[in-house]
Protein backbone atom coordinates (compact mmCIF):
# COMPACT_ATOMS: atom_id res chain seq x y z
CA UNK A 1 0.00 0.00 0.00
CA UNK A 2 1.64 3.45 -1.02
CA UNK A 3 -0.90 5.62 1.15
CA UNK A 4 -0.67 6.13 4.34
CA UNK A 5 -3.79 7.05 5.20
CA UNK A 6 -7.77 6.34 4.46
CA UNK A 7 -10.37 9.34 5.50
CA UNK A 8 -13.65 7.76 6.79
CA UNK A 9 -16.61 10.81 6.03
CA UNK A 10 -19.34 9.78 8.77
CA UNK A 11 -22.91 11.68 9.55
CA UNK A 12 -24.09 12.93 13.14
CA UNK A 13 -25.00 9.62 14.79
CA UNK A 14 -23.29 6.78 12.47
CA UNK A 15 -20.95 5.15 14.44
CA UNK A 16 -17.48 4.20 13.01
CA UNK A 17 -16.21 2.70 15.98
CA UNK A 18 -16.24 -1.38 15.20
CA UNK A 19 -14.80 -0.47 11.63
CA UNK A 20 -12.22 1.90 12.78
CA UNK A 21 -11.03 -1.04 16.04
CA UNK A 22 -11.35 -3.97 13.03
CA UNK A 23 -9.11 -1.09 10.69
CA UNK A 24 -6.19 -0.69 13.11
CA UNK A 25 -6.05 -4.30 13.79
CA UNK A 26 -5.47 -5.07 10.71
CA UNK A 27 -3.73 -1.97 9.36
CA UNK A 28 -1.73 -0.44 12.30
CA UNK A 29 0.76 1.29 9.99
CA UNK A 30 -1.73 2.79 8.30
CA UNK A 31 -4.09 5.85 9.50
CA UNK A 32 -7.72 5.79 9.07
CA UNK A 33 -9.10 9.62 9.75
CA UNK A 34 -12.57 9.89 10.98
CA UNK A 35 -13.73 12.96 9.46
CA UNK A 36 -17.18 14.00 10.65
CA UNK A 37 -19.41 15.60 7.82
CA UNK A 38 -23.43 16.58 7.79
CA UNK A 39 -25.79 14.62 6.22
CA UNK A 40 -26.84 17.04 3.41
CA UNK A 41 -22.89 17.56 2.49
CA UNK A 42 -21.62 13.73 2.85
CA UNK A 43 -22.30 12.53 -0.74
CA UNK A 44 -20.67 15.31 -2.35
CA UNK A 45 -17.91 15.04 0.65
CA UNK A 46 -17.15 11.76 -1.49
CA UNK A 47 -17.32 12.37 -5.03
CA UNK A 48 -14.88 15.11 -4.60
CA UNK A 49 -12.35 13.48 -2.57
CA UNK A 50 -12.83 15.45 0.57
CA UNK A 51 -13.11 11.66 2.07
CA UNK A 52 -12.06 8.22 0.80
CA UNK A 53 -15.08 6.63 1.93
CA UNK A 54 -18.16 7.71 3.71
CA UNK A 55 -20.91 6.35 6.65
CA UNK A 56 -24.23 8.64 5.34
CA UNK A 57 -27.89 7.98 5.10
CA UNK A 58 -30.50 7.29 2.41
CA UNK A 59 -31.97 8.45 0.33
CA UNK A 60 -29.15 11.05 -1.44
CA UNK A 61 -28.26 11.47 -4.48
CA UNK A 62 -25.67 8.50 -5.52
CA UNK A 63 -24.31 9.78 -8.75
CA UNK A 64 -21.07 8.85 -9.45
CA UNK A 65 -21.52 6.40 -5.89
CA UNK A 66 -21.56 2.73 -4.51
CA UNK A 67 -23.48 2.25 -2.23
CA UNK A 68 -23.39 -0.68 0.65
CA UNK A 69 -26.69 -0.92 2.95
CA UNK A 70 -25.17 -1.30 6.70
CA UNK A 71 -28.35 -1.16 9.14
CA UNK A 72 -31.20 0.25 10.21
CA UNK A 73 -31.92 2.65 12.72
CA UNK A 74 -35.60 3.01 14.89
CA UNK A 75 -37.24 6.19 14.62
CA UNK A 76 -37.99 7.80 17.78
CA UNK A 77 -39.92 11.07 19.12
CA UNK A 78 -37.89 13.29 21.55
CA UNK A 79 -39.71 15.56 24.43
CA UNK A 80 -39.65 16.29 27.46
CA UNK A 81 -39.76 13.94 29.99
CA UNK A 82 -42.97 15.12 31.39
CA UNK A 83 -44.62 14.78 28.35
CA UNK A 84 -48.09 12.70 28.09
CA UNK A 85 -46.29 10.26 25.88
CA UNK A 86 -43.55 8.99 28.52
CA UNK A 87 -46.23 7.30 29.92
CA UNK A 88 -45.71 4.36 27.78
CA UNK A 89 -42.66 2.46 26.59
CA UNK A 90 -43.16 3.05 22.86
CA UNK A 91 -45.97 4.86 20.74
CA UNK A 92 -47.70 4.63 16.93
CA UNK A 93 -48.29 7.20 14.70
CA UNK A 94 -51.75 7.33 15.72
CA UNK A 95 -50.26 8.78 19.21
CA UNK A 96 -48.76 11.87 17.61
CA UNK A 97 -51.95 12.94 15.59
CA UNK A 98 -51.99 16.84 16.41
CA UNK A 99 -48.88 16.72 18.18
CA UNK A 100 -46.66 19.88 17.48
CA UNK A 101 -43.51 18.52 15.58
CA UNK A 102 -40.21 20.75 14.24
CA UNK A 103 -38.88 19.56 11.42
CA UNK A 104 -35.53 20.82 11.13
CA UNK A 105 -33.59 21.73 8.06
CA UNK A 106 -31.40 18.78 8.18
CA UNK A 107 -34.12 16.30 8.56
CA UNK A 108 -32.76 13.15 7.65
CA UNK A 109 -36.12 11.05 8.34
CA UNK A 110 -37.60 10.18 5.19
CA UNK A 111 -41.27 9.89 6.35
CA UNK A 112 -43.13 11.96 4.01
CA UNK A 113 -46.50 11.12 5.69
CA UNK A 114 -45.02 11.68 9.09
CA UNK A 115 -47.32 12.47 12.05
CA UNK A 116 -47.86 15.52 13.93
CA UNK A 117 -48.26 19.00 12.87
CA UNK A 118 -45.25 20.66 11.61
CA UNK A 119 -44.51 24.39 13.61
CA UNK A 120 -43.78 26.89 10.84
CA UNK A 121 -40.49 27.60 11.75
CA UNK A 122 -38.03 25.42 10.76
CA UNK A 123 -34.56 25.14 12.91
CA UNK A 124 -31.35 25.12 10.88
CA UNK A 125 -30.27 21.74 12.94
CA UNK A 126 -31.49 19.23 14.66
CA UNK A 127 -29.64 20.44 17.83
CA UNK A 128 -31.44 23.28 17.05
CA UNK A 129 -34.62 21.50 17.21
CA UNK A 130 -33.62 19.49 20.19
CA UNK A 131 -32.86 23.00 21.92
CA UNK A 132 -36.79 24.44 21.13
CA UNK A 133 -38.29 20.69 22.19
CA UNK A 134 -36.72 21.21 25.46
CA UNK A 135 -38.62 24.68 25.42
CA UNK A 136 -41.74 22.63 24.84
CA UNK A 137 -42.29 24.22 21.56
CA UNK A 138 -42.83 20.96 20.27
CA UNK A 139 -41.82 17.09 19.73
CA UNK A 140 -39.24 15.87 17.16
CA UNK A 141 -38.83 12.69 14.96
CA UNK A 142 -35.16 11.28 14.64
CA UNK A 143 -32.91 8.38 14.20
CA UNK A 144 -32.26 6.74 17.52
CA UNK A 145 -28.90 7.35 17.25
CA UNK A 146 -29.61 11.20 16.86
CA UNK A 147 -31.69 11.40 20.26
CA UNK A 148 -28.68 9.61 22.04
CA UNK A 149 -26.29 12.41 20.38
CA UNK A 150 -28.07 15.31 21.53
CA UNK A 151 -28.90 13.65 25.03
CA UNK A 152 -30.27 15.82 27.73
CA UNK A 153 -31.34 15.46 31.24
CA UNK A 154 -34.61 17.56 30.98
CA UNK A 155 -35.50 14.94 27.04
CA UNK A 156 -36.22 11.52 26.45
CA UNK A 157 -37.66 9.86 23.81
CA UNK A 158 -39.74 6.92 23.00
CA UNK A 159 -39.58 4.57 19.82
CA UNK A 160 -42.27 4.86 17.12
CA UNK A 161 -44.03 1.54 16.34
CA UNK A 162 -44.86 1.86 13.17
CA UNK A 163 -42.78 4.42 11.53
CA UNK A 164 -39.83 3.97 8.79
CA UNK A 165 -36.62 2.47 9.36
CA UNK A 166 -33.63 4.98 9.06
CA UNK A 167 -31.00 3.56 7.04
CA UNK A 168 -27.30 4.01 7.04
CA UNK A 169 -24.85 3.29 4.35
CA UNK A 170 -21.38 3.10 3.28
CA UNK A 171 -20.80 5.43 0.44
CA UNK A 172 -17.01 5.57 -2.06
CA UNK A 173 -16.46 6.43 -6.20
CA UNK A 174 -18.49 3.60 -7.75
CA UNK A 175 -16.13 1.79 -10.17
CA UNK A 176 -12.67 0.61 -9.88
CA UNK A 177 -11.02 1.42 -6.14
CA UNK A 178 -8.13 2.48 -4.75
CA UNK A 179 -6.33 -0.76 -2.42
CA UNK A 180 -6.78 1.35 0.85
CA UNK A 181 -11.00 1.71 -0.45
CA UNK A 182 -10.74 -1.94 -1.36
CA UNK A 183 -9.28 -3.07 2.33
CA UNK A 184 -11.79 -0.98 4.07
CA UNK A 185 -15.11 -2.09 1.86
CA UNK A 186 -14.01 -5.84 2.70
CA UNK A 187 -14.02 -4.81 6.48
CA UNK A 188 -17.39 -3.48 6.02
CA UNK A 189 -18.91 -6.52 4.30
CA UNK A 190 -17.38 -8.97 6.77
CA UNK A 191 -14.05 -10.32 5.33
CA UNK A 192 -12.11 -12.47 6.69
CA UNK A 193 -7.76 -11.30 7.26
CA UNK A 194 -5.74 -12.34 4.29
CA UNK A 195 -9.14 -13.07 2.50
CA UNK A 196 -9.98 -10.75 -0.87
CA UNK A 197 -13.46 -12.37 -1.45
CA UNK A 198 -15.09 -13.08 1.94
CA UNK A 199 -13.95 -17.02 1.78
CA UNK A 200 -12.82 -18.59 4.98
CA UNK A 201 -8.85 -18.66 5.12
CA UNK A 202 -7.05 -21.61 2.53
CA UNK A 203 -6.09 -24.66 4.18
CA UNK A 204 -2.37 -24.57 3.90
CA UNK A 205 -1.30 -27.14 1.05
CA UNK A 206 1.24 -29.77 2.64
CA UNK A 207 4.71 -30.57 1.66
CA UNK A 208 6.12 -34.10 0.30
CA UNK A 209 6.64 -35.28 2.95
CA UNK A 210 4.03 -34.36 5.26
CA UNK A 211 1.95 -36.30 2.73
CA UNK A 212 4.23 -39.18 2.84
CA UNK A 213 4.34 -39.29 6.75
CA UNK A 214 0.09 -38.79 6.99
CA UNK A 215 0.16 -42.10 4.43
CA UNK A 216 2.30 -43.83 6.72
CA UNK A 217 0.63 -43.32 10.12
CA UNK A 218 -2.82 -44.17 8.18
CA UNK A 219 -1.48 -47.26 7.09
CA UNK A 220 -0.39 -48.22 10.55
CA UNK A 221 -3.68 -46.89 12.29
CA UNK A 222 -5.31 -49.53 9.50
CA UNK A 223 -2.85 -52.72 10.95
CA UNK A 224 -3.28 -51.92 14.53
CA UNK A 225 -7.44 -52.01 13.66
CA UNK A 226 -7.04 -55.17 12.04
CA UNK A 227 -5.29 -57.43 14.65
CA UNK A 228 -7.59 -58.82 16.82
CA UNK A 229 -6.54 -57.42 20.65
CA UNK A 230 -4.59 -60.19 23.04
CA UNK A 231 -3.39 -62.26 20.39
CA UNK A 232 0.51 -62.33 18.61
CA UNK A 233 1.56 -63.97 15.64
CA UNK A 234 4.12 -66.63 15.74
CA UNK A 235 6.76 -67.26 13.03
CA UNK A 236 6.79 -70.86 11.90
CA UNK A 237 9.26 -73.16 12.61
């Protein structure tokens, strides 16, 4: 490898953490640079290079992108924690009908039907938002991993039943890759060390003789089976 160094892009809430341990495990002479970037900004982040590869969420715009699905997220409503709707462990949609909701600029919950009724003014962030639901201005739909970001002691949320999942994805240059991209992509989908395909590890080939020696201790497992125990042969006179 002639670089010394990958840059991971990843959005508020993705979590790089078991690819960046499983990365300097297997790499430790080579760098891998989280570089955190917004959701809105992380596919372009790629195509021009600002970042090797990237942890973003769906839908964007993949021109010019592979994309590899990862997981799935729960969608959860933060308020207060006196709010009505602590009262239970999880709600439905049905439970936010009428509820006041921000929907920040950098909404990355693709729930076009979504719940609730929208406030007119729309936050630039969704720490923004989180700051005006602890105001009690209203409630606010986000990946799980989003509500445990912006954690505060006066918020909480609760998952929503039956709302969308919130995907997150590995994004890099669709088309041929660079080794470093390569190395990192087969981390992502599970590969094995010394593995380029995913296969378990090859079983060593054996030498000459180790062949020879196996055929010989077979052969003598085989004679020892055959004689029948407590009894010798005797030579003839």
């Amino acid at each position: 490898m002639t670089a010394r160094c990958l840059t991971l892009g990843y959005v508020p809430g993705a979590t790089p953490a078991k690819w960046a341990r499983i990365w300097a495990e297997r790499h430790p002479g080579v760098a891998l640079d989280l570089h955190p970037v917004t959701a809105a900004d992380a596919p372009a982040a790629v195509r021009d290079g600002t970042v090797d590869v990237a942890l973003l969420r769906p839908p964007v715009d993949t021109t010019g992108l592979a994309i590899i699905p990862l997981y799935e997220e729960t969608a959860v409503v933060v308020v207060p924690k006196e709010h009505l709707l602590t009262a239970v462990d999880a709600v439905t949609s049905a439970d936010l009908d009428g509820e006041p909701t921000l929907l920040p600029l950098d909404d990355v919950v693709d729930w076009p039907a979504a719940p609730g009724e929208p406030i007119e003014h729309r936050p630039e962030t969704t720490g923004d938002a989180i700051e005006l639901v602890a105001a009690g201005l209203g409630a606010l739909i986000v990946p799980q991993s989003l509500a445990r970001l912006h954690h505060r002691k006066d918020l909480t949320y609760r998952p929503i039943t039956d709302a969308p999942t919130c995907p997150v994805a590995l994004a890099f240059p669709a088309g041929p890759q660079p080794e470093l991209v390569e190395e990192f992509v087969g981390i992502v989908r599970g590969r094995k060390p010394n593995s380029s395909r995913g296969q378990a590890e090859p079983v060593p080939k054996r030498t000459a003789r180790e062949k020879t020696l196996a055929k010989q201790a077979a052969r003598a497992a085989a004679g020892k089976t055959a004689r029948k125990p407590g009894r010798t042969q005797r030579g003839r006179r």
